[in-house]
PDB file of N, CA and C in Angstrom:
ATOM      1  N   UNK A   1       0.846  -1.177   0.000  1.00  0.00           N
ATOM      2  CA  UNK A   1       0.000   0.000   0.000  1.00  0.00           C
ATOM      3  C   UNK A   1       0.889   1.238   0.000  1.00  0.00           C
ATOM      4  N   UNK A   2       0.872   1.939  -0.830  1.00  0.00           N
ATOM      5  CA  UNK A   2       1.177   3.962  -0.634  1.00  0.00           C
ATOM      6  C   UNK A   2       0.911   4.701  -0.214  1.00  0.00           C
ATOM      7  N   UNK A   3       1.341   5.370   0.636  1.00  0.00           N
ATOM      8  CA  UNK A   3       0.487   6.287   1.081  1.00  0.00           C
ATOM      9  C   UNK A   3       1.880   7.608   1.517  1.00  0.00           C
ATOM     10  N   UNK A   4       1.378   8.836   1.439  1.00  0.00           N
ATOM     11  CA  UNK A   4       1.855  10.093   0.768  1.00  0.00           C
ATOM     12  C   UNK A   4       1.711  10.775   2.035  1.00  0.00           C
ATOM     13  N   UNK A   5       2.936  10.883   2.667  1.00  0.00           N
ATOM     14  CA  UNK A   5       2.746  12.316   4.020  1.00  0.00           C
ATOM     15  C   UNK A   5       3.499  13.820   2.858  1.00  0.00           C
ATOM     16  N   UNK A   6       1.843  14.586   2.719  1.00  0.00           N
ATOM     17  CA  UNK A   6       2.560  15.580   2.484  1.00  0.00           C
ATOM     18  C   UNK A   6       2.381  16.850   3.808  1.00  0.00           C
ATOM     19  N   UNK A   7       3.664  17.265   3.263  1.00  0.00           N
ATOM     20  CA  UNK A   7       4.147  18.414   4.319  1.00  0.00           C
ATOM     21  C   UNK A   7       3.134  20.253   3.774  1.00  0.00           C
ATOM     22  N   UNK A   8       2.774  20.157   4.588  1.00  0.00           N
ATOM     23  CA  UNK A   8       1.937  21.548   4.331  1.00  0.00           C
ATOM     24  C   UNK A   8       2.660  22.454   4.474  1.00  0.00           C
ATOM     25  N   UNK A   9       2.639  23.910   3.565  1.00  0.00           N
ATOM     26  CA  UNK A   9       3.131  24.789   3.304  1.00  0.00           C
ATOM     27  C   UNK A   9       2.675  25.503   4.696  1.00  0.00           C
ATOM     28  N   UNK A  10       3.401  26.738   5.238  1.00  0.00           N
ATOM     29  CA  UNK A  10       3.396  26.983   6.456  1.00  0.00           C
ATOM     30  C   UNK A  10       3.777  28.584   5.927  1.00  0.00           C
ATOM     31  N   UNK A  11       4.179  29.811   6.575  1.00  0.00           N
ATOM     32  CA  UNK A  11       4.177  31.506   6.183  1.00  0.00           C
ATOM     33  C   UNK A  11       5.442  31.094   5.824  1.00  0.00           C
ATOM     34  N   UNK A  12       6.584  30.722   6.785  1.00  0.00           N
ATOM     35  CA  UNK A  12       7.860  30.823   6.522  1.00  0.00           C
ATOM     36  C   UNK A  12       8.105  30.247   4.874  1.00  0.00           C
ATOM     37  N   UNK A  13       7.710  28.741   4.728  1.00  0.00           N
ATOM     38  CA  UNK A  13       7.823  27.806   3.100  1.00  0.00           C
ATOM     39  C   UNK A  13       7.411  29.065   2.532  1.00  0.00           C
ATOM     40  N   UNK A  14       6.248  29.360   2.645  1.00  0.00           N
ATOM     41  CA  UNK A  14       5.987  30.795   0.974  1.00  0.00           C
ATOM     42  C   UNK A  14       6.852  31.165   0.863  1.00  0.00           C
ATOM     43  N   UNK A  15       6.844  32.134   2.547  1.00  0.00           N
ATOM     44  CA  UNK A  15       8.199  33.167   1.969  1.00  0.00           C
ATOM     45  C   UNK A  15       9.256  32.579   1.634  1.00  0.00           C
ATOM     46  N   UNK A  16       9.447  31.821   1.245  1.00  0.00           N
ATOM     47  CA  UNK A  16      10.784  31.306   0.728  1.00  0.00           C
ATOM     48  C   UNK A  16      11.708  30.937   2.159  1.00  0.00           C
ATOM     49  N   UNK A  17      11.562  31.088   2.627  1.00  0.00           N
ATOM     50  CA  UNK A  17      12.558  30.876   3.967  1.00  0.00           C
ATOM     51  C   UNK A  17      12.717  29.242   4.033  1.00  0.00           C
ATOM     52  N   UNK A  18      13.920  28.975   3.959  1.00  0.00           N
ATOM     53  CA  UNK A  18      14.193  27.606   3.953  1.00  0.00           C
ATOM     54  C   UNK A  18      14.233  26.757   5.587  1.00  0.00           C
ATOM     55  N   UNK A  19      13.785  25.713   5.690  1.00  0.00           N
ATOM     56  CA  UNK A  19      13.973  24.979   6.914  1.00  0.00           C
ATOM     57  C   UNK A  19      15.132  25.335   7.618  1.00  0.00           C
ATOM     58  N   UNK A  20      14.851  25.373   8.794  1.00  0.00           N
ATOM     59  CA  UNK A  20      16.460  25.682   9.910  1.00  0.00           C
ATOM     60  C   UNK A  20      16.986  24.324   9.272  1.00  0.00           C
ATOM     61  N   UNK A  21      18.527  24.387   9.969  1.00  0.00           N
ATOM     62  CA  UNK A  21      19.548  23.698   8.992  1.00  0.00           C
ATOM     63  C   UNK A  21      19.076  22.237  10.178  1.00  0.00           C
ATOM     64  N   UNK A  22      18.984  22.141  11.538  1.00  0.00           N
ATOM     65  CA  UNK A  22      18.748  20.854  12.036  1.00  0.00           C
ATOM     66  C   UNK A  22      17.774  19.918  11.335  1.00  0.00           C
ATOM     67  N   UNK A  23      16.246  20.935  11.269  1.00  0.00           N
ATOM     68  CA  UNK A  23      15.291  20.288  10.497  1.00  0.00           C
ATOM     69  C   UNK A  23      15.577  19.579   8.843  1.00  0.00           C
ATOM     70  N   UNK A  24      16.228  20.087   8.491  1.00  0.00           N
ATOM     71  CA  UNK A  24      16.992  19.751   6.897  1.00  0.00           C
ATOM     72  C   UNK A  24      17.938  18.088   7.211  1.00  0.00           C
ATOM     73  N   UNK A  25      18.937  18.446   8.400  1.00  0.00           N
ATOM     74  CA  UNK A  25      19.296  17.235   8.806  1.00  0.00           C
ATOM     75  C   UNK A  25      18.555  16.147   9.547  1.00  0.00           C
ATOM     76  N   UNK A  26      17.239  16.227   9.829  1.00  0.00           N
ATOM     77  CA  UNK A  26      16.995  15.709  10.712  1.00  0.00           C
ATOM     78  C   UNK A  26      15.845  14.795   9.425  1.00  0.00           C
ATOM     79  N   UNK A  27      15.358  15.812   8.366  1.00  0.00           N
ATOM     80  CA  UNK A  27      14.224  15.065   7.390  1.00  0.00           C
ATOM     81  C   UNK A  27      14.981  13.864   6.469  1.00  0.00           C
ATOM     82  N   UNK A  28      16.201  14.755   6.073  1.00  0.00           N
ATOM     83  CA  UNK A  28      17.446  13.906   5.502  1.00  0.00           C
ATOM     84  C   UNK A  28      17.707  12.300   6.465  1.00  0.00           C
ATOM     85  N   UNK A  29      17.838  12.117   7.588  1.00  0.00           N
ATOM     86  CA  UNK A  29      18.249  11.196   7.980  1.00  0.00           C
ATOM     87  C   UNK A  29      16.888  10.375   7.714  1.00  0.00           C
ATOM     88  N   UNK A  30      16.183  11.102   8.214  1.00  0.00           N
ATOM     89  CA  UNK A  30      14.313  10.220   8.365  1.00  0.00           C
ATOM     90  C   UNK A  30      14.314   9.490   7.108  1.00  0.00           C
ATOM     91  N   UNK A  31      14.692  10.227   5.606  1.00  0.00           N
ATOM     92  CA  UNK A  31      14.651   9.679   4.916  1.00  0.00           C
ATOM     93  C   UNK A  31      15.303   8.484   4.525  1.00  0.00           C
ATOM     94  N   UNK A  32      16.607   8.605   4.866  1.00  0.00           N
ATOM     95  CA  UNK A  32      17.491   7.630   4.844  1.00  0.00           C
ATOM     96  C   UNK A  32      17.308   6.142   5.563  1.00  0.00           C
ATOM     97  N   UNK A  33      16.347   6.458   6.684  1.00  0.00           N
ATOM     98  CA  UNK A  33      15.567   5.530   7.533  1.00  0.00           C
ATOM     99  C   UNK A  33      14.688   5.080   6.527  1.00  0.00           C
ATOM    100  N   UNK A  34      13.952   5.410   5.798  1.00  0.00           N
ATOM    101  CA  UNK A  34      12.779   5.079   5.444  1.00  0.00           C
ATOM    102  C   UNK A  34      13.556   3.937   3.990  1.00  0.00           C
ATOM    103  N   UNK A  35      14.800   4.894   3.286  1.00  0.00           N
ATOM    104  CA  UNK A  35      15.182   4.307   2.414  1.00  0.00           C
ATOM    105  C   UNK A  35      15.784   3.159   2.852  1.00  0.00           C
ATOM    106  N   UNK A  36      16.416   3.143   3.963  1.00  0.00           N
ATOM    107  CA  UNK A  36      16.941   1.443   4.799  1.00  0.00           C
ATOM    108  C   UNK A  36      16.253   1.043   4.616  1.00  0.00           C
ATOM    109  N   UNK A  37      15.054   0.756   5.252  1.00  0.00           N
ATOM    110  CA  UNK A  37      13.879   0.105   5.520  1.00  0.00           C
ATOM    111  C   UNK A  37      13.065  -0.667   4.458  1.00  0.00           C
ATOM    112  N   UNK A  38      13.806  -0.069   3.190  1.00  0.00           N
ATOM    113  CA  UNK A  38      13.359  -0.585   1.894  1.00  0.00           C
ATOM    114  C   UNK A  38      11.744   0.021   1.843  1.00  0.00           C
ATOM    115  N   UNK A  39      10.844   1.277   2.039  1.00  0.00           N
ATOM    116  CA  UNK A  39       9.993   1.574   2.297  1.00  0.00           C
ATOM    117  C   UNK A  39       9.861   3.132   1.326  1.00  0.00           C
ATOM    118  N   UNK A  40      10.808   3.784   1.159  1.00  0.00           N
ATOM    119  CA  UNK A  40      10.724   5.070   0.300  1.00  0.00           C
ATOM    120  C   UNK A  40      10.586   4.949  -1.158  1.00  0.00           C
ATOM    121  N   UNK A  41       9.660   5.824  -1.861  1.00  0.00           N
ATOM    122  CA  UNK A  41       9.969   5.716  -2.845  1.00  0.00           C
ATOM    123  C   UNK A  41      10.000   7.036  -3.331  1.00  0.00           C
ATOM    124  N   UNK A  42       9.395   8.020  -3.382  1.00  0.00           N
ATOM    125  CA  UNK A  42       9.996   9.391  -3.039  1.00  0.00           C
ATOM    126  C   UNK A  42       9.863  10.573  -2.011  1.00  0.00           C
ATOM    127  N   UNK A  43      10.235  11.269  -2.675  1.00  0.00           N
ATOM    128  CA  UNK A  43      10.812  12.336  -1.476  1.00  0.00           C
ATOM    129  C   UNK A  43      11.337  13.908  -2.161  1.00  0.00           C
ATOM    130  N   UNK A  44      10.171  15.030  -1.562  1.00  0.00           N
ATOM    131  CA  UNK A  44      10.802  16.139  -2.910  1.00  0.00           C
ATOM    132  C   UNK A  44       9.984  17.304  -1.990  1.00  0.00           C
ATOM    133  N   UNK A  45      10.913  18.307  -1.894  1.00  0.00           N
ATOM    134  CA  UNK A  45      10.219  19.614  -1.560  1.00  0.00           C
ATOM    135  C   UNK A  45       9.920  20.222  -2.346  1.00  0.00           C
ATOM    136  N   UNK A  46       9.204  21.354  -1.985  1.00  0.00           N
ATOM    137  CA  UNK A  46       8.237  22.365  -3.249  1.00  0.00           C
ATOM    138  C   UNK A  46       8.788  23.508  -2.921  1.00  0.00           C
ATOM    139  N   UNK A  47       8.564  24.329  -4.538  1.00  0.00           N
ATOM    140  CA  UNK A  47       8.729  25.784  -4.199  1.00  0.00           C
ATOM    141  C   UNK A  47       7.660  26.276  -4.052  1.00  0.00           C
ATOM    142  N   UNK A  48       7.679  28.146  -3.169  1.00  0.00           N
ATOM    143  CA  UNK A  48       6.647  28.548  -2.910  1.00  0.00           C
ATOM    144  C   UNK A  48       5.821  28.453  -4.051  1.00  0.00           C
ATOM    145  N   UNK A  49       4.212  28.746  -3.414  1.00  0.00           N
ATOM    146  CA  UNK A  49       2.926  28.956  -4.345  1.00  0.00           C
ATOM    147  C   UNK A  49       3.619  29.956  -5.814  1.00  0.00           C
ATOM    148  N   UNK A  50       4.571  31.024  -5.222  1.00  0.00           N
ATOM    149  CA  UNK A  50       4.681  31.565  -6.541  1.00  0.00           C
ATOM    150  C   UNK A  50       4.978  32.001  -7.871  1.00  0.00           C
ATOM    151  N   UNK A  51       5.787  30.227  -7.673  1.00  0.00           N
ATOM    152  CA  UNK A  51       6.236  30.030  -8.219  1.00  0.00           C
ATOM    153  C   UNK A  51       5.236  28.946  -9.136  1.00  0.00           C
ATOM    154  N   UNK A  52       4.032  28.698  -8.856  1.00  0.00           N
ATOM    155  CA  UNK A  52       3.480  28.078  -9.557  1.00  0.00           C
ATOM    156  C   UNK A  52       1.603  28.796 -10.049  1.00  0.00           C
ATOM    157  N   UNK A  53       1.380  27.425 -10.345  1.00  0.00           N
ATOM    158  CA  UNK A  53       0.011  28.280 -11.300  1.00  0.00           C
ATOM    159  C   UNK A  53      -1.386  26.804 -10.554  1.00  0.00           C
ATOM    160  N   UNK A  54      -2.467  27.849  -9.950  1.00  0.00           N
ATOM    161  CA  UNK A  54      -3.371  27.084  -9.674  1.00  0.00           C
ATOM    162  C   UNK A  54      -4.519  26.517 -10.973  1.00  0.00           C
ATOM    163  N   UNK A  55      -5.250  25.675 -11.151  1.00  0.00           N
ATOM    164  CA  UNK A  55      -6.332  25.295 -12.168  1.00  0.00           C
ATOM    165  C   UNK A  55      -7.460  24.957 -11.493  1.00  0.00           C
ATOM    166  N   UNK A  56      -8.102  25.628 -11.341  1.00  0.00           N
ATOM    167  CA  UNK A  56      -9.730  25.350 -10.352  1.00  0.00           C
ATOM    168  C   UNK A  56     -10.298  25.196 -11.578  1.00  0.00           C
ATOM    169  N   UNK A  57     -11.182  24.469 -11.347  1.00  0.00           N
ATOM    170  CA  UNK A  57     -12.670  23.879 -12.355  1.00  0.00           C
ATOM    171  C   UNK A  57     -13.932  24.250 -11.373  1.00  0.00           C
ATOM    172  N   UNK A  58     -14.051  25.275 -11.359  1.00  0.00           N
ATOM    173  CA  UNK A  58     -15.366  26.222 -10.966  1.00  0.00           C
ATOM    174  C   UNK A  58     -16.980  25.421 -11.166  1.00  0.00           C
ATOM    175  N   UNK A  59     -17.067  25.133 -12.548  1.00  0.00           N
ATOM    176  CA  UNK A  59     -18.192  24.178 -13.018  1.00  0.00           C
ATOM    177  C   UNK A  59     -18.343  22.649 -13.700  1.00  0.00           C
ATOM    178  N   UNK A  60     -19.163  22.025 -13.027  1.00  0.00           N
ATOM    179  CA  UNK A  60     -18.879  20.993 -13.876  1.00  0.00           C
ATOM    180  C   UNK A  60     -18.998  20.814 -15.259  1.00  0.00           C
ATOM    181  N   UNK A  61     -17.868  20.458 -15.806  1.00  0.00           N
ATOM    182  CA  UNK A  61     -17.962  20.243 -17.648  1.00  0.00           C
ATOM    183  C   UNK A  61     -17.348  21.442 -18.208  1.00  0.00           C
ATOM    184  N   UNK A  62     -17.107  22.791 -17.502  1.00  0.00           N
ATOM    185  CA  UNK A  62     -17.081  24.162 -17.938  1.00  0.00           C
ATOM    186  C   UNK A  62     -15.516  24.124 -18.390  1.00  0.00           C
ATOM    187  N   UNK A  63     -14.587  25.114 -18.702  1.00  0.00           N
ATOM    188  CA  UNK A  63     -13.403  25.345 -19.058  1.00  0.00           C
ATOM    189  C   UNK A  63     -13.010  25.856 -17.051  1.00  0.00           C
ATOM    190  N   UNK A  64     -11.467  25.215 -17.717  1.00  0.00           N
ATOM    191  CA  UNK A  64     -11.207  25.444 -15.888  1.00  0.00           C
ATOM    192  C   UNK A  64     -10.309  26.895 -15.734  1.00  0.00           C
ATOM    193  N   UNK A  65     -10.164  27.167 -14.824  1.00  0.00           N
ATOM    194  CA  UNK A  65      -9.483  29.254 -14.788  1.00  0.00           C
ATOM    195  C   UNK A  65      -8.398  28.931 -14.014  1.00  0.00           C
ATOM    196  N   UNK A  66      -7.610  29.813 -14.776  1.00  0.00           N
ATOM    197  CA  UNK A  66      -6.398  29.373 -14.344  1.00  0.00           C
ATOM    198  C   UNK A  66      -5.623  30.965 -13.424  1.00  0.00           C
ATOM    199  N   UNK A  67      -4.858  30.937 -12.424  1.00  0.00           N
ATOM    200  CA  UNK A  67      -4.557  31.864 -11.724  1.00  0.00           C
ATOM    201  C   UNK A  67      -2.641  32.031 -11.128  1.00  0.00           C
ATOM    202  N   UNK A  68      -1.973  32.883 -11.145  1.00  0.00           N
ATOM    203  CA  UNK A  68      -0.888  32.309 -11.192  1.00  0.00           C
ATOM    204  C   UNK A  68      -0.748  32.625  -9.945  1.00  0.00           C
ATOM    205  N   UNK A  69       0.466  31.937  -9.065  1.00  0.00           N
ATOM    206  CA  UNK A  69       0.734  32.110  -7.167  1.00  0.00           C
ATOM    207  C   UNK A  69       1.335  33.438  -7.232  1.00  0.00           C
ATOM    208  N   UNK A  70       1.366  33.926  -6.134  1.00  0.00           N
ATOM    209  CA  UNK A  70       1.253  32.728  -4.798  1.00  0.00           C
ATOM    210  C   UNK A  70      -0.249  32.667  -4.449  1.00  0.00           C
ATOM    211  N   UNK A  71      -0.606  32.040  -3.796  1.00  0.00           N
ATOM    212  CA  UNK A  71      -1.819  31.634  -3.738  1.00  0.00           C
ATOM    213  C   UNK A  71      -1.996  31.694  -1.817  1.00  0.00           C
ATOM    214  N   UNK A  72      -3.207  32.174  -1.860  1.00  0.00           N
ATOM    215  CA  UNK A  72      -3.457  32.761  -0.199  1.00  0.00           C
ATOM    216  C   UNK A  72      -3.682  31.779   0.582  1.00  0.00           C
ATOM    217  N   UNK A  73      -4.147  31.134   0.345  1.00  0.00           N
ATOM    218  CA  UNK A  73      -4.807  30.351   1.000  1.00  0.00           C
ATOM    219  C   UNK A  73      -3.609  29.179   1.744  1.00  0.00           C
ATOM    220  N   UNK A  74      -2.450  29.346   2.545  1.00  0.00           N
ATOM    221  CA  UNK A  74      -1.265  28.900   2.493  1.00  0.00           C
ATOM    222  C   UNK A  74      -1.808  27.918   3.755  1.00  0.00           C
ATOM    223  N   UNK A  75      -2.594  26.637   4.193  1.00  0.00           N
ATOM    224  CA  UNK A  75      -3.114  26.269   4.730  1.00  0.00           C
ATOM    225  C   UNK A  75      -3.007  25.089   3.964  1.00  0.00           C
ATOM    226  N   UNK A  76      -3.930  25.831   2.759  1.00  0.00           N
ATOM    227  CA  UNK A  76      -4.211  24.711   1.551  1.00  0.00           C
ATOM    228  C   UNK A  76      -3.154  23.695   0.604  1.00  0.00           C
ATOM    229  N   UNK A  77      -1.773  24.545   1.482  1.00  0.00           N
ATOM    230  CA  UNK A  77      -0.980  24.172  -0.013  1.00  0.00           C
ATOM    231  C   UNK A  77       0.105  23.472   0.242  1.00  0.00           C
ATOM    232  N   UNK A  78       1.004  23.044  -0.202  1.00  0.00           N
ATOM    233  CA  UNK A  78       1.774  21.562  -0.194  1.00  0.00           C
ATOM    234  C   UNK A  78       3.095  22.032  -0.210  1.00  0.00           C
ATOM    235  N   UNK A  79       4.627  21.673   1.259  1.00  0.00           N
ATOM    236  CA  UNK A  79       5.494  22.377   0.702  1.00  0.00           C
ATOM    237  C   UNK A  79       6.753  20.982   0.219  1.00  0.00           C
ATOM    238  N   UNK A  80       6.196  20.016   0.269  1.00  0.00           N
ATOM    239  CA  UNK A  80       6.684  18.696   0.065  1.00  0.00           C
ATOM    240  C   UNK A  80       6.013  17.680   0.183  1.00  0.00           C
ATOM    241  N   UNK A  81       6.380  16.545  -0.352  1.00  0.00           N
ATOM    242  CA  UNK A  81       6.479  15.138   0.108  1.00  0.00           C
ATOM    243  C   UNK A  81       6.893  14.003   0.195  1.00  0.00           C
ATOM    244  N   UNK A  82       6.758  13.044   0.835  1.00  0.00           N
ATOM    245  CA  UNK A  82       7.069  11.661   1.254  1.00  0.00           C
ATOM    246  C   UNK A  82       6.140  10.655   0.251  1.00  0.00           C
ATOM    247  N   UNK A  83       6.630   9.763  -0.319  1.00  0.00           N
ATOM    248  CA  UNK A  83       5.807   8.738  -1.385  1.00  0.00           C
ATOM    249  C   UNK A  83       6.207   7.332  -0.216  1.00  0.00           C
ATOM    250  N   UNK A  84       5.426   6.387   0.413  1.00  0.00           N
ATOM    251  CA  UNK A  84       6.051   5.301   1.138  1.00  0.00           C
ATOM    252  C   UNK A  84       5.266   4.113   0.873  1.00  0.00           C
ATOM    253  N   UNK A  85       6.257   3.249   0.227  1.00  0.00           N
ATOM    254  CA  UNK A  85       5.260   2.154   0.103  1.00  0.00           C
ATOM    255  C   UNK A  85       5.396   0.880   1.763  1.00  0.00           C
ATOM    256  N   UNK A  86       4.320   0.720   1.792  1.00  0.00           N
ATOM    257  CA  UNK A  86       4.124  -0.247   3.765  1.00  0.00           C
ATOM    258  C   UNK A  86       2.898  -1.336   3.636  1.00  0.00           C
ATOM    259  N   UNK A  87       3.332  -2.080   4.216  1.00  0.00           N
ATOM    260  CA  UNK A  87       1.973  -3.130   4.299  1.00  0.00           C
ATOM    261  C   UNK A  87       0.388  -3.071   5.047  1.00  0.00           C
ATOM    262  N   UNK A  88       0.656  -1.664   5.768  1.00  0.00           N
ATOM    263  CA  UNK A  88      -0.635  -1.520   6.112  1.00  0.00           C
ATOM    264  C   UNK A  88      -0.822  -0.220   7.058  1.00  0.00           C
ATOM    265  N   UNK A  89      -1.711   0.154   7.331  1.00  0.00           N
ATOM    266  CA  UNK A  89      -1.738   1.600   7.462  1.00  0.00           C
ATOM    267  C   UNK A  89      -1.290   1.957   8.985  1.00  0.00           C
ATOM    268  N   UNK A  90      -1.399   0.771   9.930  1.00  0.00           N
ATOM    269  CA  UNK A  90      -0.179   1.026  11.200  1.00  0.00           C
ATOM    270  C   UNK A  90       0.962   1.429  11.019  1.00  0.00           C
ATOM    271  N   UNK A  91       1.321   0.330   9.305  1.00  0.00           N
ATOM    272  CA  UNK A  91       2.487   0.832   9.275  1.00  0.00           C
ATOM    273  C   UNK A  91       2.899   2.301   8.891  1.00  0.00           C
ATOM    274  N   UNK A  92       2.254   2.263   7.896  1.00  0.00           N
ATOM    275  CA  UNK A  92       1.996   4.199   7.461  1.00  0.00           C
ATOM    276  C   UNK A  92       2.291   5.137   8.755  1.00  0.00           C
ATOM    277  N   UNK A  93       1.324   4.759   9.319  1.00  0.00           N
ATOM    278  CA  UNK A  93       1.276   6.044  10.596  1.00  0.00           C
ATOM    279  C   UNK A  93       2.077   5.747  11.373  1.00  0.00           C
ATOM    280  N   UNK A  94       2.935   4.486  11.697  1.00  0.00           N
ATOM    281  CA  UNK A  94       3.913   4.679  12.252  1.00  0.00           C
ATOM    282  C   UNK A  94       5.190   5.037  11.934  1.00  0.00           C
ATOM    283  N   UNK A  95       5.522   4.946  10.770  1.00  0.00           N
ATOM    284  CA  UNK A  95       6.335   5.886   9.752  1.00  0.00           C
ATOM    285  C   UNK A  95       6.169   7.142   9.947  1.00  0.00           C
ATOM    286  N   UNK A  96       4.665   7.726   9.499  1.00  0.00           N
ATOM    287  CA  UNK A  96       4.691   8.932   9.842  1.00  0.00           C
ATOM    288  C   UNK A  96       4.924   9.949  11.182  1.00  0.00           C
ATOM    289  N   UNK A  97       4.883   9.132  12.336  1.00  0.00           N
ATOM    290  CA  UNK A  97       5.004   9.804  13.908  1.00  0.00           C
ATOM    291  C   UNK A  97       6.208   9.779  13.567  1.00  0.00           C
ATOM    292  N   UNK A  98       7.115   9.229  12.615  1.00  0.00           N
ATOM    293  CA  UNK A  98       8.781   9.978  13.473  1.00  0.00           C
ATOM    294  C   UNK A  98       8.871  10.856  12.717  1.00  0.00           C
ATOM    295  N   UNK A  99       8.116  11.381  11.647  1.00  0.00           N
ATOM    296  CA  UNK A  99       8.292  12.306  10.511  1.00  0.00           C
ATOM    297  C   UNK A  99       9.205  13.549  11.321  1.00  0.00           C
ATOM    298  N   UNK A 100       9.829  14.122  11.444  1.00  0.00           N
ATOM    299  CA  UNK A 100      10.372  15.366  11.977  1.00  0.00           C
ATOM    300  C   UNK A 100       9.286  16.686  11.632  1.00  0.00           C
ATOM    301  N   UNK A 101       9.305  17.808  12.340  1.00  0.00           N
ATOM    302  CA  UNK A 101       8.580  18.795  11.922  1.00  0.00           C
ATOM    303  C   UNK A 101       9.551  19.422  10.551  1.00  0.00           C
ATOM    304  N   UNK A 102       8.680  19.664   9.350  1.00  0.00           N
ATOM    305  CA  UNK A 102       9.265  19.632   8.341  1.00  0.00           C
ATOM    306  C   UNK A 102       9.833  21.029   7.963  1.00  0.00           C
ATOM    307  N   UNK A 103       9.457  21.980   8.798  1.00  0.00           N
ATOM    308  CA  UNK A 103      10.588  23.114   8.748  1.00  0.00           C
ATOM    309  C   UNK A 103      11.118  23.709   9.634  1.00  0.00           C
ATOM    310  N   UNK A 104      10.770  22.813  11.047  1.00  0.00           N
ATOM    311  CA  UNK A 104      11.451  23.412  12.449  1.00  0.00           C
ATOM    312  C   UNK A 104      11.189  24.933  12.692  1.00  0.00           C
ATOM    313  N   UNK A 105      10.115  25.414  12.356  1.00  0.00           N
ATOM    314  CA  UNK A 105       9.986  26.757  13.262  1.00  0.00           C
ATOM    315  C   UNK A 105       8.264  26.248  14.173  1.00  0.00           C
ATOM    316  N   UNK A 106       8.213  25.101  13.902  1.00  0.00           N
ATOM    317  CA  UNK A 106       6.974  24.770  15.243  1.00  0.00           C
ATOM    318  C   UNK A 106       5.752  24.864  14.778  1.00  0.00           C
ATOM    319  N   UNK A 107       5.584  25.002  13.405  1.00  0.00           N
ATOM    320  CA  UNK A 107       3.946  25.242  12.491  1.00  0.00           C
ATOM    321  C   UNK A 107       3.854  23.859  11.771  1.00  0.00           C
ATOM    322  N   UNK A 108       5.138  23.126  11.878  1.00  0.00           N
ATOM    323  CA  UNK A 108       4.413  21.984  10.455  1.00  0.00           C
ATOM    324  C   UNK A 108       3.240  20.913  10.553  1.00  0.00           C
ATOM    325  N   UNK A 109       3.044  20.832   9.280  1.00  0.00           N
ATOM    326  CA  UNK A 109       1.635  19.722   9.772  1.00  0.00           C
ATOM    327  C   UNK A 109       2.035  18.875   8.751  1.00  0.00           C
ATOM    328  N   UNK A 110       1.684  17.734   8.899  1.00  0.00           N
ATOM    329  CA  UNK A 110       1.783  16.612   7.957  1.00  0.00           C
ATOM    330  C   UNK A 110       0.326  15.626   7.811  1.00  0.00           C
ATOM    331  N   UNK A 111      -0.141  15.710   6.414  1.00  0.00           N
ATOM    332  CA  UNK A 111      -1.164  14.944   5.964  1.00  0.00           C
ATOM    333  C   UNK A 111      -1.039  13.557   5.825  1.00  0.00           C
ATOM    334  N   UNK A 112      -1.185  12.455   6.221  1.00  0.00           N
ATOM    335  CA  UNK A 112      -1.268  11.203   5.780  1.00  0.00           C
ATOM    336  C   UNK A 112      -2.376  10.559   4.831  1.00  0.00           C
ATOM    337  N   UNK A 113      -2.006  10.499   3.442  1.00  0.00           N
ATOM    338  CA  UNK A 113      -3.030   9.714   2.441  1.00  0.00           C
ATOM    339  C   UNK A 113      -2.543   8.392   1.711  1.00  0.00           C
ATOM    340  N   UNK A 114      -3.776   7.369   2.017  1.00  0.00           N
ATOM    341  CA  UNK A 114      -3.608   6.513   1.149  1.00  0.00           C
ATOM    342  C   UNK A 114      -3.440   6.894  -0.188  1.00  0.00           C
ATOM    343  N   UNK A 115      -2.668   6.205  -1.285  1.00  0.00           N
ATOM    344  CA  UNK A 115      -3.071   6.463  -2.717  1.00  0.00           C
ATOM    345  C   UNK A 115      -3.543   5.527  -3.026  1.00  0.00           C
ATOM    346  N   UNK A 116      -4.368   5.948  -4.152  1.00  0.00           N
ATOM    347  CA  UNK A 116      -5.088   4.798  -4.928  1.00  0.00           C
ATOM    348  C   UNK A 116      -4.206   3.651  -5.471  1.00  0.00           C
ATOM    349  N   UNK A 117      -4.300   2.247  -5.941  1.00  0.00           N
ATOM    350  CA  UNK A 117      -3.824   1.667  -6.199  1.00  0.00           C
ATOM    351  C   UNK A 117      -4.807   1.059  -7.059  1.00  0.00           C
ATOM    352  N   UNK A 118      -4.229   1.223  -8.760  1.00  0.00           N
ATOM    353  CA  UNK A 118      -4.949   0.752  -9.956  1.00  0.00           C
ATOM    354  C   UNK A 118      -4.444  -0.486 -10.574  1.00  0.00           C
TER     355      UNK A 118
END
C-alpha cells in the first residue's frame, strides 16, 4: 500500500525561507531511515505557491481558470512530500510519527493519504 505524508506549506515555506539547517538534517536522515527500511519511494520539496500556477474547475464540464501564485490560502498548499510504500496503514502512521517537523519553526503539519492503487 502507498500512502503520501505531504508536508503543508506553512508563512515561513511561501516566503521562501528555507527549513532551519537541524530540520533539513533531521528530514534527511528520516529519509534515509525510510530508504533502509526498503519503504521510500519518493521524497521532494516544493517551491513557494509563486512560483506556480493554480487550475480550479469552478463548473462541472465548464473550461477550468487558471490563476498564477502565490496563492493565499497557504493552509491549503503543499510544501513537500514523502511517497512510502508499507503493508498496512499502522504501518503508514507509524512511519509517519517519526516524521520530523518539516521546517522546524513549530507550524508543520503533515497529511497522511492513502493512494489509490490501480
Amino acid at each position: 500500500m502507498r500512502y503520501m505524508l505531504i508536508m503543508r506549506a506553512t508563512r515561513h515555506s511561501e516566503a521562501g525561507i528555507p527549513p532551519r539547517a537541524e530540520s533539513i538534517e533531521a528530514m534527511n536522515a528520516y529519509h534515509a531511515e525510510l530508504e533502509k527500511a526498503g519503504v521510500l519511494l519518493a521524497a521532494e520539496r516544493l517551491l513557494p505557491s509563486s512560483n506556480g500556477i493554480r487550475i480550479a474547475y469552478p463548473n462541472a464540464g465548464g473550461s477550468p481558470a487558471f490563476a498564477s501564485g502565490p496563492i493565499d490560502q497557504v493552509n491549503e498548499l503543499a510544501a513537500g512530500y514523502t511517497v512510502i510504500d508499507v503493508t498496512s496503514e499502522e504501518e503508514a502512521l507509524a512511519w509517519a510519527k517519526r516524521a520530523p517537523d518539516p521546517n522546524g519553526y513549530g507550524e508543520g503539519v503533515i497529511d497522511l493519504h492513502r493512494m489509490l492503487d490501480e
